[in-house]
N, C-alpha and C. Protein backbone atom coordinates (compact mmCIF):
# COMPACT_ATOMS: atom_id res chain seq x y z
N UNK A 1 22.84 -27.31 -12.12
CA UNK A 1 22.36 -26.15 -11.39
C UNK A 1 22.97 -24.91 -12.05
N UNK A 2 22.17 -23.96 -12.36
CA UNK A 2 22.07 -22.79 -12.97
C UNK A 2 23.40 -21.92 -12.26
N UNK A 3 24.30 -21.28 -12.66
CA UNK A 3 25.10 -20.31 -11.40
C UNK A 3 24.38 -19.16 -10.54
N UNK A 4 23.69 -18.82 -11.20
CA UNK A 4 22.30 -17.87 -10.75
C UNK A 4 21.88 -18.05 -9.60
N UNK A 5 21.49 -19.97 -9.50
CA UNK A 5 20.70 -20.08 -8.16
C UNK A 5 21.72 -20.72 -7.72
N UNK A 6 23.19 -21.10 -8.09
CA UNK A 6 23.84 -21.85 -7.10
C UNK A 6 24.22 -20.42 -6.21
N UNK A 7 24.70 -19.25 -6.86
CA UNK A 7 25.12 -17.40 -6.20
C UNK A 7 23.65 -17.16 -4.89
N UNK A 8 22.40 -17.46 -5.37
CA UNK A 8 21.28 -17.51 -4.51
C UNK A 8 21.39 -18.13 -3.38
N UNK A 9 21.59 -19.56 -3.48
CA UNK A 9 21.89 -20.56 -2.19
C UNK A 9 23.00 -19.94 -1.23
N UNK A 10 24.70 -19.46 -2.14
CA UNK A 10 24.97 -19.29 -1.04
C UNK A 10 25.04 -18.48 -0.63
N UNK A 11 24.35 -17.00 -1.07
CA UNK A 11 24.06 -16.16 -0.57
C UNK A 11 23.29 -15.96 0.85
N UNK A 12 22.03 -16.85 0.95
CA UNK A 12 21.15 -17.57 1.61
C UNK A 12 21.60 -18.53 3.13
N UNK A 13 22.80 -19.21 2.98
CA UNK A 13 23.58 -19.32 3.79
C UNK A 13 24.46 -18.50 4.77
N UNK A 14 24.61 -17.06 4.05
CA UNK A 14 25.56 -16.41 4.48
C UNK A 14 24.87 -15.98 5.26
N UNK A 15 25.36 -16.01 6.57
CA UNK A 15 25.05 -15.39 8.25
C UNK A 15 25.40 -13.57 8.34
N UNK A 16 24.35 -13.10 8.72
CA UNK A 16 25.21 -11.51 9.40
C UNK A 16 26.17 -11.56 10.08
N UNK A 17 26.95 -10.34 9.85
CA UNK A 17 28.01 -10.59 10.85
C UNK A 17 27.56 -9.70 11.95
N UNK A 18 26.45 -9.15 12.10
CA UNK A 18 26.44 -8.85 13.38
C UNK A 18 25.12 -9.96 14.27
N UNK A 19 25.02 -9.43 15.42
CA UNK A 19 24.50 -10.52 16.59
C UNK A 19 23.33 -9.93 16.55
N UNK A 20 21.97 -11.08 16.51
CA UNK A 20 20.93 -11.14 16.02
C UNK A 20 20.05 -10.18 17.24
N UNK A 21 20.92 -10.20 18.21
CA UNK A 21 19.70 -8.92 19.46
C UNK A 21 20.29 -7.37 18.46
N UNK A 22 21.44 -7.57 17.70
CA UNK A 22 21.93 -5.94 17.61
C UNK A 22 20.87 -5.72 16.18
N UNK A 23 20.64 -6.80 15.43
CA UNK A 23 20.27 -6.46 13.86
C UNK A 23 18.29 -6.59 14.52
N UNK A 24 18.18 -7.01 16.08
CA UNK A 24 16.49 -6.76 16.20
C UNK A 24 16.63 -5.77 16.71
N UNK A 25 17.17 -5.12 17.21
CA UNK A 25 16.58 -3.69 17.86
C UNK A 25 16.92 -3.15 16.74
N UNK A 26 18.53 -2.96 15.87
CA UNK A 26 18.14 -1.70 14.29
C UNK A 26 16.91 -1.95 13.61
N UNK A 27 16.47 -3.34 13.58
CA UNK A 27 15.07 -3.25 12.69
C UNK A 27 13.71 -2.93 13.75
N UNK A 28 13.75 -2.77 15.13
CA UNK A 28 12.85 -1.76 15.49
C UNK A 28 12.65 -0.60 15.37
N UNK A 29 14.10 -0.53 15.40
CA UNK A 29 14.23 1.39 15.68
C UNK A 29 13.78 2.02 13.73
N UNK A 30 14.29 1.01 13.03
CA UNK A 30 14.50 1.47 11.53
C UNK A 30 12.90 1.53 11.47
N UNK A 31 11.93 0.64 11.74
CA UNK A 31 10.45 0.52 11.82
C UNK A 31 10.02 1.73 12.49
N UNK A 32 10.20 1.78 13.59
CA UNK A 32 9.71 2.96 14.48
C UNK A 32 9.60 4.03 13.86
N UNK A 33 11.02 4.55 13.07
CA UNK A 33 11.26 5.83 12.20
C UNK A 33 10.44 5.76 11.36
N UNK A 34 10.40 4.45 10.72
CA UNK A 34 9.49 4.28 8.95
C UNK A 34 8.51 5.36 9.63
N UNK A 35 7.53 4.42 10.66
CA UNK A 35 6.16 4.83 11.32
C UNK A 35 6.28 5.90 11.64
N UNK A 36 6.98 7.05 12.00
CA UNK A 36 7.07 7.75 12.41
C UNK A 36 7.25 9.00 11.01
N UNK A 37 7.68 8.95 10.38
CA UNK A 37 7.78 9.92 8.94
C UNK A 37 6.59 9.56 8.38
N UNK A 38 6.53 8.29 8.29
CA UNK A 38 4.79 7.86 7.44
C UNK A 38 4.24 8.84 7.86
N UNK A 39 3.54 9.25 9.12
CA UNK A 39 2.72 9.66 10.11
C UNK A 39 3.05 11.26 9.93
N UNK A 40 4.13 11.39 9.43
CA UNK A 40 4.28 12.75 9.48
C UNK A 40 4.29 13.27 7.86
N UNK A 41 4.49 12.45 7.38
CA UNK A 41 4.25 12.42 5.09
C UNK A 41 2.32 12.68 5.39
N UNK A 42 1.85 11.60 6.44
CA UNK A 42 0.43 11.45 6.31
C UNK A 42 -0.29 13.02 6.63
N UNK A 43 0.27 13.80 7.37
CA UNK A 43 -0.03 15.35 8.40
C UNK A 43 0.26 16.32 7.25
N UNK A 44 1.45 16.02 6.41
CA UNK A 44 1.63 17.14 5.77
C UNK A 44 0.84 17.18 4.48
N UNK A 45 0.59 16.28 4.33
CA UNK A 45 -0.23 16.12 2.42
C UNK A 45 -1.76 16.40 2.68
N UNK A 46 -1.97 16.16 4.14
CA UNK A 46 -3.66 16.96 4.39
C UNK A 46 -3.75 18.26 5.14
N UNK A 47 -2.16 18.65 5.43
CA UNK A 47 -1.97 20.07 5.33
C UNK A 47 -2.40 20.61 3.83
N UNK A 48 -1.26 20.39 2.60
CA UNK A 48 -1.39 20.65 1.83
C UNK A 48 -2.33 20.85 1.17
N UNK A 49 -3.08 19.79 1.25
CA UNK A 49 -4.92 20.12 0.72
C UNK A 49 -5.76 20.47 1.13
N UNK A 50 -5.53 21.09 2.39
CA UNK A 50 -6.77 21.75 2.76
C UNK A 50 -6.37 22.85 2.29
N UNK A 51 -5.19 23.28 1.87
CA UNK A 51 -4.47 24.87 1.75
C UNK A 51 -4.79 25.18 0.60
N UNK A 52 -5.23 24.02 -0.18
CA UNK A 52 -5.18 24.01 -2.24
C UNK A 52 -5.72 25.39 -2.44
N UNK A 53 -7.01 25.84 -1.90
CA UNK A 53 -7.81 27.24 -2.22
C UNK A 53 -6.60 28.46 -2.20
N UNK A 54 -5.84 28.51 -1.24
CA UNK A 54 -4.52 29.69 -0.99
C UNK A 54 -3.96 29.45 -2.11
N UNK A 55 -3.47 28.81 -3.02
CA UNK A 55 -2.77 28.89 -4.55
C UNK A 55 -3.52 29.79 -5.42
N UNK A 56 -2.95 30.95 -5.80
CA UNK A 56 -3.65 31.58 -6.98
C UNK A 56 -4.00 30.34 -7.89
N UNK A 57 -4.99 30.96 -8.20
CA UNK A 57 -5.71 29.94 -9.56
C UNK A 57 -6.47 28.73 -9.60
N UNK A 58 -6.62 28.50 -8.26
CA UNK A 58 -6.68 27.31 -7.42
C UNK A 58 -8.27 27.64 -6.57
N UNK A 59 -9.60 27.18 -7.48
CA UNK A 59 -10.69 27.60 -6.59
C UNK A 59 -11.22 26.09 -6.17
N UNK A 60 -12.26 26.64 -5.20
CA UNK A 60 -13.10 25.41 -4.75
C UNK A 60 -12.97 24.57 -6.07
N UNK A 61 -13.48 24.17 -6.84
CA UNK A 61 -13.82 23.21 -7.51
C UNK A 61 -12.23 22.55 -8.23
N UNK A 62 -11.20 22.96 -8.64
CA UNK A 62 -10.26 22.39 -8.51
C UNK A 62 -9.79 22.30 -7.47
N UNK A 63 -9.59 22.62 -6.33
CA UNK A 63 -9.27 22.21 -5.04
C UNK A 63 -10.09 20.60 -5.03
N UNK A 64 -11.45 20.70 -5.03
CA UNK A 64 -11.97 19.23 -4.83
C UNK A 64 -11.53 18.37 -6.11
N UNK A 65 -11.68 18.46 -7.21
CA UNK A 65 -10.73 17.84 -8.28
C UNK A 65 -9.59 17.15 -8.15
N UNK A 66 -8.86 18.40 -7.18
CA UNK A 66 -7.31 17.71 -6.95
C UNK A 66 -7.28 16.35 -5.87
N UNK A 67 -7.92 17.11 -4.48
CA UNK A 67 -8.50 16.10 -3.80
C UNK A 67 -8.98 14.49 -4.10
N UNK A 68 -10.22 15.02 -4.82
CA UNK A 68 -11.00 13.71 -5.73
C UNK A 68 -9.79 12.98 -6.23
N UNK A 69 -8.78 13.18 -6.50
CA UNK A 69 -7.97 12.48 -7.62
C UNK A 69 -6.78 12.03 -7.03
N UNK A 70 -6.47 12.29 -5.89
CA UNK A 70 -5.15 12.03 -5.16
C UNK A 70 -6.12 11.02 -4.16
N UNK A 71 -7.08 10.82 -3.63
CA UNK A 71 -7.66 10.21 -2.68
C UNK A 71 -8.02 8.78 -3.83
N UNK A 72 -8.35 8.85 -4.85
CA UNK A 72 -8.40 7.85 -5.87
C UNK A 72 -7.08 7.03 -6.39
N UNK A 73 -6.17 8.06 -6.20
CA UNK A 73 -4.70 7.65 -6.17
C UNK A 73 -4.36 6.33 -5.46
N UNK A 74 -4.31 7.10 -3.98
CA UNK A 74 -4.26 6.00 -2.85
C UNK A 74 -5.12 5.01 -2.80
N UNK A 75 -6.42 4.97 -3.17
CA UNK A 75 -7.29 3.76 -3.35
C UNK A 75 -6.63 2.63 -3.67
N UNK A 76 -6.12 3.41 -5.29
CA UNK A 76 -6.08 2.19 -6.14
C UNK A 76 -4.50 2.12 -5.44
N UNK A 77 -3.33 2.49 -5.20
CA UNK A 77 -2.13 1.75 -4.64
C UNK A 77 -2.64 0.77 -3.32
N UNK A 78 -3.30 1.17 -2.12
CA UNK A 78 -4.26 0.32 -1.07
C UNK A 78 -4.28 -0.98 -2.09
N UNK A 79 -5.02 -0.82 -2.76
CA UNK A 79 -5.72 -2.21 -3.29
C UNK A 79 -4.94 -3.07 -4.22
N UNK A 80 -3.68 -2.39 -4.47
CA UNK A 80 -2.56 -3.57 -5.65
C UNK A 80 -1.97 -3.64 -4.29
N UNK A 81 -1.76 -3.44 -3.35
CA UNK A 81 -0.97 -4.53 -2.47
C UNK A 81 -1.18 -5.66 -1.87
């Protein structure tokens, strides 16, 4: 056996030391937050693009460009997961 996967196994063995109601509610609350900034990353980046036209230099048609290309962005990350 490799030391690699014998360090794996007993890693794998090793218990938290804290008590499994205290490490489920931090991983609700840690979830809750994720969901909760997601949701708020999600509000501000379609703030941001609707605003694209307010940037000097920045007309309709690169505004939709930028759009077009960040919405193609997310497609393709959506779809490699």
């Amino acid at each position: 056996m490799s030391l690699q996967r014998k360090i794996k196994r007993e890693r794998e063995k090793a218990s938290s030391p804290f008590h499994p109601e205290v490490m489920a509610a931090w991983n609700r609350g840690f979830n809750t937050g994720a969901k909760q900034q997601n949701e708020l990353d999600t509000k501000l980046i379609m703030e941001w693009l609707g605003d694209l036209e307010e940037i000097p230099g920045i007309g309709p048609k690169m505004a939709w460009k930028i759009r077009e290309h960040y919405l193609e962005f997310m497609r393709g990350k959506r779809e490699s997961k």
